[in-house]
Protein backbone atom coordinates (compact mmCIF):
# COMPACT_ATOMS: atom_id res chain seq x y z
CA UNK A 1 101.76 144.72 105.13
CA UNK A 2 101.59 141.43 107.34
CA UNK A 3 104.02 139.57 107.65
CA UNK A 4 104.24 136.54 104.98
CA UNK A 5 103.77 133.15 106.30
CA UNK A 6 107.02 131.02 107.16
CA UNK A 7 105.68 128.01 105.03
CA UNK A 8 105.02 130.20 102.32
CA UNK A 9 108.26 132.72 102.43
CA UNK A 10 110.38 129.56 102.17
CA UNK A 11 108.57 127.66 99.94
CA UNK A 12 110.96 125.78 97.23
CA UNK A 13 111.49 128.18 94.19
CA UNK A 14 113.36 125.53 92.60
CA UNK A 15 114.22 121.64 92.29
CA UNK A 16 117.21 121.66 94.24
CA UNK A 17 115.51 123.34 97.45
CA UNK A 18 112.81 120.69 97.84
CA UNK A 19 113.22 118.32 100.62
CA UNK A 20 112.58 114.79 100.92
CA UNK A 21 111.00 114.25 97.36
CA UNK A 22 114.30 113.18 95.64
CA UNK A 23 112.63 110.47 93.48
CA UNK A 24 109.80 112.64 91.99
CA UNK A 25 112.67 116.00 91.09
CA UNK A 26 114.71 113.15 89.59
CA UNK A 27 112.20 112.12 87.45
CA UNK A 28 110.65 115.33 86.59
CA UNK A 29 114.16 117.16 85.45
CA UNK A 30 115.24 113.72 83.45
CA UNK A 31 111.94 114.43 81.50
CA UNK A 32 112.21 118.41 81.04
CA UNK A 33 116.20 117.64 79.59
CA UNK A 34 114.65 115.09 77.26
CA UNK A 35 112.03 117.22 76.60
CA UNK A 36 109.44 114.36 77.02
CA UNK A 37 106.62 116.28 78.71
CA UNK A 38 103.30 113.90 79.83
CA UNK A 39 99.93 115.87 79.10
CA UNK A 40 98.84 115.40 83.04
CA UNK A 41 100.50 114.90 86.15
CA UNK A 42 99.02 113.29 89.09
CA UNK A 43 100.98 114.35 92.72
CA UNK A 44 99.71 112.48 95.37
CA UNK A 45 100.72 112.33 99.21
CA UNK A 46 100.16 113.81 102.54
CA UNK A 47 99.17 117.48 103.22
CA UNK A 48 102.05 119.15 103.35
CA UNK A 49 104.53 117.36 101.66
CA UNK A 50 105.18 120.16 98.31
CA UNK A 51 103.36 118.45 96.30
CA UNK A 52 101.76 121.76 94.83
CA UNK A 53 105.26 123.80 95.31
CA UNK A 54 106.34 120.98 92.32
CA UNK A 55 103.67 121.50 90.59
CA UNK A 56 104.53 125.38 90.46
CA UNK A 57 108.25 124.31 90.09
CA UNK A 58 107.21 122.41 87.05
CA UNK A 59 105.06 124.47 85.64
CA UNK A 60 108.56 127.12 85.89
CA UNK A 61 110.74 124.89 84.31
CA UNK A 62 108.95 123.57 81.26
CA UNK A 63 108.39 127.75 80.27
CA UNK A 64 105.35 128.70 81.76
CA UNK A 65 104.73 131.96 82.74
CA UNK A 66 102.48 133.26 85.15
CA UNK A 67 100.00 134.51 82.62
CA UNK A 68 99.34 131.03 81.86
CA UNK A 69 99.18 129.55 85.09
CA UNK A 70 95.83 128.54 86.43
CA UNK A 71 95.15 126.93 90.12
CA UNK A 72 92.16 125.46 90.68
CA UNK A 73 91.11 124.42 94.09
CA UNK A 74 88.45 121.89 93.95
CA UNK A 75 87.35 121.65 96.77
CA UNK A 76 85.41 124.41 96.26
CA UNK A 77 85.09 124.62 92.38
CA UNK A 78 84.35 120.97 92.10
CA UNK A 79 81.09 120.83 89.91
CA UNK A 80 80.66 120.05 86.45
CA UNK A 81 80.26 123.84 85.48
CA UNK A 82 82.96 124.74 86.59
CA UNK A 83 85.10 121.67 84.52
CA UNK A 84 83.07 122.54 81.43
CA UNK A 85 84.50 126.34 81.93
CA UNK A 86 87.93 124.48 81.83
CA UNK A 87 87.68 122.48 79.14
CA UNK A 88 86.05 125.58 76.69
CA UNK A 89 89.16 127.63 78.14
CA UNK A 90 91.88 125.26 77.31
CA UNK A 91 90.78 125.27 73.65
CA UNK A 92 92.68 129.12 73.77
CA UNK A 93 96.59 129.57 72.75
CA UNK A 94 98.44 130.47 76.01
CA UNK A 95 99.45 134.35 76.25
CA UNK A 96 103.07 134.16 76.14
CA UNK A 97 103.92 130.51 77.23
CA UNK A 98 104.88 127.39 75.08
CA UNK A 99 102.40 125.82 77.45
CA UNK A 100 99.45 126.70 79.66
CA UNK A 101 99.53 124.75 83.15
CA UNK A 102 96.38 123.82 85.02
CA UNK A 103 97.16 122.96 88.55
CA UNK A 104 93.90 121.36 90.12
CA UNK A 105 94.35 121.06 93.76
CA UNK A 106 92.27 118.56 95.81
CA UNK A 107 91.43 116.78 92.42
CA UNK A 108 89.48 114.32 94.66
CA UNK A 109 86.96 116.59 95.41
CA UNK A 110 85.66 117.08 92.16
CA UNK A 111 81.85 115.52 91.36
CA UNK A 112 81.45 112.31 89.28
CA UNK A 113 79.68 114.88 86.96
CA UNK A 114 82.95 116.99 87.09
CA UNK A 115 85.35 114.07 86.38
CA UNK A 116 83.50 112.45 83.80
CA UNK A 117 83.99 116.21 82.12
CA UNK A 118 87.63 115.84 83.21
CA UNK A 119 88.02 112.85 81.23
CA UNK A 120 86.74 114.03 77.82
CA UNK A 121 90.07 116.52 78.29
CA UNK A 122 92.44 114.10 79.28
CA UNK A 123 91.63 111.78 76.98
CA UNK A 124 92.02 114.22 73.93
CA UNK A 125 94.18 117.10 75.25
CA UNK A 126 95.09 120.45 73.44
CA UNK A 127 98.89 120.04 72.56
CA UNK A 128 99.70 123.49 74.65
CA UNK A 129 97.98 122.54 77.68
CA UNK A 130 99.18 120.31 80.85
CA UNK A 131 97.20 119.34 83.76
CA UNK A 132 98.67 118.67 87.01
CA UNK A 133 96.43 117.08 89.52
CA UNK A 134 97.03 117.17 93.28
CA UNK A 135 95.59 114.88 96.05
CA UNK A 136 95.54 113.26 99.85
CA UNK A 137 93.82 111.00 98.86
CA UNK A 138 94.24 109.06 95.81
CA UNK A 139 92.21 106.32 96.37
CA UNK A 140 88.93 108.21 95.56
CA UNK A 141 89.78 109.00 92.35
CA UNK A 142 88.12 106.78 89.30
CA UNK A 143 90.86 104.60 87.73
CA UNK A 144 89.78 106.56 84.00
CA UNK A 145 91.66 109.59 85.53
CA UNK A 146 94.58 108.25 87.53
CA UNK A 147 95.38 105.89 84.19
CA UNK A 148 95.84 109.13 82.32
CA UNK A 149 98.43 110.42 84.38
CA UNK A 150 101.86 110.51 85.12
CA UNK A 151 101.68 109.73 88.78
CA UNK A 152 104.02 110.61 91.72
CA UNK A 153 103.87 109.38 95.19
CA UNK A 154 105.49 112.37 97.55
CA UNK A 155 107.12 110.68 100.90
CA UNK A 156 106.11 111.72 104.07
CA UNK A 157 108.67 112.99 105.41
CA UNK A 158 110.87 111.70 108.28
CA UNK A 159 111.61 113.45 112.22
CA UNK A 160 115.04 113.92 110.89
CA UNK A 161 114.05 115.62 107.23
CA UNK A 162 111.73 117.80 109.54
CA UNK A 163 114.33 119.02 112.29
CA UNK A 164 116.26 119.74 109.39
CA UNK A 165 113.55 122.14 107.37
CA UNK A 166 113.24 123.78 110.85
CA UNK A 167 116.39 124.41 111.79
CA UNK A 168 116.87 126.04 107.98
CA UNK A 169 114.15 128.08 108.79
CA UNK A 170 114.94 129.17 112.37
CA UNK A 171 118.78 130.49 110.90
CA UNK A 172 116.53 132.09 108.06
CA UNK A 173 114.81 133.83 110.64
CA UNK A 174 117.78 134.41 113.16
CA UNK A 175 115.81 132.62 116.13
CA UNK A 176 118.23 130.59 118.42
CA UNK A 177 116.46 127.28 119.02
CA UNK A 178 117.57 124.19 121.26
CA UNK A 179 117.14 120.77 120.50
CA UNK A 180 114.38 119.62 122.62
CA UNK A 181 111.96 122.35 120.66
CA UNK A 182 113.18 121.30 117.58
CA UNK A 183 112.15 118.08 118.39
CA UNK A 184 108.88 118.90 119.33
CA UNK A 185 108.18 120.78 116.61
CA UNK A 186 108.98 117.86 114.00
CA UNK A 187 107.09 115.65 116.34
CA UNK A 188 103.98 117.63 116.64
CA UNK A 189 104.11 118.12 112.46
CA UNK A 190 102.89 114.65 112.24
CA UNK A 191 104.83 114.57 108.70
CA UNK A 192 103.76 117.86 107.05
CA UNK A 193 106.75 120.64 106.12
CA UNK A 194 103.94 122.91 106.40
CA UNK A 195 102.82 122.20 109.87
CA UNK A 196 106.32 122.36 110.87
CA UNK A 197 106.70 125.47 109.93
CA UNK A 198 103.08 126.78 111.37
CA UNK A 199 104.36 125.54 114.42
CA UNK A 200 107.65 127.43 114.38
CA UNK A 201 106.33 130.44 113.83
CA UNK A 202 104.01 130.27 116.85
CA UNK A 203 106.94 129.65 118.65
CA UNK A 204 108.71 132.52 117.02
CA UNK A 205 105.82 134.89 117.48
CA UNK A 206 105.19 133.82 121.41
CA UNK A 207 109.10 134.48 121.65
CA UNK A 208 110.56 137.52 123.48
CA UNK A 209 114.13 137.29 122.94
CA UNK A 210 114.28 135.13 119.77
CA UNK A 211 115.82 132.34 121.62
CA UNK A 212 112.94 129.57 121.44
CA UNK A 213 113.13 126.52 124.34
CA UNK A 214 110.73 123.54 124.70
CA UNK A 215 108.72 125.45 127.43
CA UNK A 216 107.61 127.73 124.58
CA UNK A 217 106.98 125.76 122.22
CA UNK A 218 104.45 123.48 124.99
CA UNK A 219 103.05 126.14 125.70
CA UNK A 220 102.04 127.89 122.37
CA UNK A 221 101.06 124.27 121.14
CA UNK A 222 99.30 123.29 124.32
CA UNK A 223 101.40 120.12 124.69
CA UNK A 224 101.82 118.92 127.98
CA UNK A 225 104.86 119.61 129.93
CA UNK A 226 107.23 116.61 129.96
CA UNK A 227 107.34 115.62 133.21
CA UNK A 228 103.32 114.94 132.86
CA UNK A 229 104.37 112.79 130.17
CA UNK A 230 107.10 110.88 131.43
CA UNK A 231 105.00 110.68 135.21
CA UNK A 232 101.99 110.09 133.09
CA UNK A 233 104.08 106.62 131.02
CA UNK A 234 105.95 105.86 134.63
CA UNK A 235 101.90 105.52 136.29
CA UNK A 236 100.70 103.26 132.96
CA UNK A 237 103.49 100.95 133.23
CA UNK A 238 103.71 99.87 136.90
CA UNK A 239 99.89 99.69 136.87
CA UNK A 240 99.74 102.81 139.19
CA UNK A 241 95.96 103.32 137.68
CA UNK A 242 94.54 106.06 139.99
CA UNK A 243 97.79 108.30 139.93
CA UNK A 244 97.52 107.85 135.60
CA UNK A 245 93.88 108.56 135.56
CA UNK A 246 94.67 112.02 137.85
CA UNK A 247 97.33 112.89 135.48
CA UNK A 248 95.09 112.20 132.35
CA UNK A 249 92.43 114.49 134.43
CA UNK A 250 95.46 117.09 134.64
CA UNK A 251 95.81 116.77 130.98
CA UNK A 252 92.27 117.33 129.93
CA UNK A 253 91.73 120.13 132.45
CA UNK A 254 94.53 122.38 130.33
CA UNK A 255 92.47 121.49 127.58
CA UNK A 256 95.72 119.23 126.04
CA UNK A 257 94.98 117.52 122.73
CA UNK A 258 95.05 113.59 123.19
CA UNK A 259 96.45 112.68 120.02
CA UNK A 260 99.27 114.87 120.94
CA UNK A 261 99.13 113.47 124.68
CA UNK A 262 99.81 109.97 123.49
CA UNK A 263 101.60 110.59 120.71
CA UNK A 264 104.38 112.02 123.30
CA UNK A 265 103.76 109.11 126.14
CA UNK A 266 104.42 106.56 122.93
CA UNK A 267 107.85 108.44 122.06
CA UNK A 268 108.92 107.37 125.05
CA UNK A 269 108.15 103.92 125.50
CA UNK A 270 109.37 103.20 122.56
CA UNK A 271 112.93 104.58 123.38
CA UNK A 272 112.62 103.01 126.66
CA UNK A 273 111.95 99.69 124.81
CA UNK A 274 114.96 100.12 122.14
CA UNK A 275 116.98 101.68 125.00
CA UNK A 276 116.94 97.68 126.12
CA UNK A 277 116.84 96.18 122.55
CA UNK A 278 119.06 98.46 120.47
CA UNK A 279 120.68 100.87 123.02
CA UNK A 280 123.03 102.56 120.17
CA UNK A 281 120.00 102.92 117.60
CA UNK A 282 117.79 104.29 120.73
CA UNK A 283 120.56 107.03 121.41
CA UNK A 284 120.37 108.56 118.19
CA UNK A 285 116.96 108.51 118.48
CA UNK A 286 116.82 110.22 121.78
CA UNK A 287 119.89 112.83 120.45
CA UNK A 288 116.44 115.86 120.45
CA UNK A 289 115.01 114.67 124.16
CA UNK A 290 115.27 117.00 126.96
CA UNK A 291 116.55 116.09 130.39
CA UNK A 292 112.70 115.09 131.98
CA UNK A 293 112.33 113.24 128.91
CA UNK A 294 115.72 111.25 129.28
CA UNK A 295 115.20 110.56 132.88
CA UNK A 296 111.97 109.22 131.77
CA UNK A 297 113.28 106.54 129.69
CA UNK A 298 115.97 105.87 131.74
CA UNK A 299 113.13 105.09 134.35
CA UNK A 300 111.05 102.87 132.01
CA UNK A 301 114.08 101.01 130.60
CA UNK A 302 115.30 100.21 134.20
CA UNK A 303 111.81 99.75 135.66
CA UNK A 304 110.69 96.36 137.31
CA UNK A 305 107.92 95.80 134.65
CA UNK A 306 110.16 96.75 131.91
CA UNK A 307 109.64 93.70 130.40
CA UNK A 308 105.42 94.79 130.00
CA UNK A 309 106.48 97.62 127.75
CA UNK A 310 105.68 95.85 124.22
CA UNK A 311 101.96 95.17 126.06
CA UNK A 312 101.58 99.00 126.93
CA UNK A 313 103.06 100.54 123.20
CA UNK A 314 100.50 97.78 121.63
CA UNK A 315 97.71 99.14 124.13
CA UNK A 316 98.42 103.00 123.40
CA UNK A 317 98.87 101.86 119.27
CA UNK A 318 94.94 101.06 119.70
CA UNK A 319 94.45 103.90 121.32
CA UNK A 320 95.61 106.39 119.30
CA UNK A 321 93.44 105.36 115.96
CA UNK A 322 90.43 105.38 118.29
CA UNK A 323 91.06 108.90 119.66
CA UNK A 324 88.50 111.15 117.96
CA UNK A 325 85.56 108.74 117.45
CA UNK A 326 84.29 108.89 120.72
CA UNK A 327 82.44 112.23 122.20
CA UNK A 328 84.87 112.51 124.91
CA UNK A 329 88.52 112.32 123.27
CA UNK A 330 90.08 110.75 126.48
CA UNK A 331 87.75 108.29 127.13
CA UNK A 332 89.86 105.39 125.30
CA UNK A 333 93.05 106.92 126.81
CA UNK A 334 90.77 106.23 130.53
CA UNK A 335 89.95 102.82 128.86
CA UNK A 336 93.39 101.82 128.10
CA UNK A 337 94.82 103.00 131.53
CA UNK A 338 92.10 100.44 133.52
CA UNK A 339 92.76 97.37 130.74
CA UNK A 340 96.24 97.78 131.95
CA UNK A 341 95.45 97.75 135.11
CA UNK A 342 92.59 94.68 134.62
CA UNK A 343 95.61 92.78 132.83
CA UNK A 344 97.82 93.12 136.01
CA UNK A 345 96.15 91.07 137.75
CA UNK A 346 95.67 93.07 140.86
């Protein structure tokens, strides 16, 4: 058999192994002891966050079994067909369950058709029968629905909740893994448990002697090496535009992903900048850094434009959210570099 994915071999079983969603478990057991169960649920958050491992949790707790556990994804069962299915199948008893539990994943997805047909059940719902809705994005779902609901907001989850999940699952695993990696990996997540643990198992599976440094983890991620990044932030802020631009070239020649390229190069002037600001808060922050990446800072902070580092961070801010909308994903990286350079004055 393959082997299971990490995300999925460790996902929570139970409210007391979820991470970072203390405020919706809270909520959610108070109810179950009080036995004050809403109809419908609404999770909403970033991809990645658990919110349908608390659905599932949930769905546990209050008795269901899996017999009476239906997911629906709707992203690709999102017509009104498929809703009016639903709502002729929720009009059976469950099996064996005080309850039956509809998950809908994606709820978002579903046609105006469908969620007009949603609403019919929500508004008048079987007494055995609870719907928990999932979505990213919240905002596209008609206020009828989301008034209906119980709703949760699920944190995204912090570099420091992350390092944590991954150094759970490394031990899990028995993989060795040094700091700098770890870092990387929580960094490269982008806020998703999930992705975190994708990542980690590419490392894991690239990994000869189950002892995983940052050099792995670059490499199976195809983030650039660190002294790029730090030679790369050195070049932006004394205005050294042709050396930048040939490391940018470097970049996009090993095929690096620019959101992860300047996602990196921002790390870093941002610790260079709190290195000056709020040295003690900038050392915890730099606890996960490797030694390129700390002589890096150490070079910005002490640098003789230090003082232009709030210009570059707002520069690469820009940058980043237009990354992606252009046909050539460095171009506004190449843009940024020679508006640097324009604002020198030389």
């Amino acid at each position: 058999m393959p082997e299971l994915v990490l995300y999925r071999k460790y996902r929570p079983m139970k409210f007391s192994e979820v991470i970072g969603q203390d405020h919706v478990v809270k909520v959610l057991k108070g109810a179950i002891e009080l036995k004050n169960i809403s109809h419908a649920y609404l999770f909403a958050g970033q991809r990645g966050t658990g919110k349908t491992s608390v659905a599932r949790i949930l769905a546990k707790e209050i008795g269901c079994r899996p017999n009476d556990l239906y997911e629906i994804d709707a992203a690709s069962s999102r017509g009104i067909d498929e809703i009016r299915e639903l709502r002729q199948a929720v009009r059976t008893l469950p099996f064996e369950s005080p309850y039956k539990v509809y998950i809908i994943d994606e709820v978002h997805m579903l046609t105006k058709e469908a969620f007009n047909a949603l609403l019919k059940t929500l508004e008048e719902p079987p007494e055995h029968v609870i719907f928990i809705l999932a979505t990213t994005e919240p905002h596209k779902l008609p206020e009828t629905i989301t008034s209906r609901c119980q709703s949760f907001i699920f944190k995204k989850p912090g570099i420091a909740e992350l390092k944590k999940f991954i150094h759970r699952l490394a031990k899990e695993e028995k993989v060795a893994i040094e700091e700098p990696a770890v870092d990387l990996v929580a960094l490269l997540a982008d806020g998703s448990f999930r992705d975190a643990a994708g990542v980690l198992q590419k490392a894991i599976s690239a990994s000869r002697d189950k002892k995983i440094i940052l050099a792995e983890v670059e490499t199976v991620t195809g983030a650039p090496r660190a002294k790029v990044i730090g030679d790369f932030a050195l070049a932006l802020l004394g205005r050294e535009t042709e050396t930048a631009l040939a490391l940018l070239k470097q970049a996009v020649d090993a095929e690096v992903e620019m959101k992860i390229f300047v996602k990196l190069v921002l790390r870093l002037i941002r610790l260079a900048l709190l290195s000056k600001l709020a040295p003690k808060l900038a050392a915890e922050l730099s606890s996960g850094l490797g030694e390129e990446e700390l002589k890096a800072v150490e070079k910005l902070k002490n640098h003789e434009r230090s003082r232009d580092l709030p210009a570059v961070l707002k520069e690469l801010l820009s940058t980043y959210d237009d990354i992606g909308r252009f046909y050539l994903p460095h171009l506004p990286l190449e843009l940024a570099v020679i508006k640097l350079h324009q604002g020198s004055g030389q």
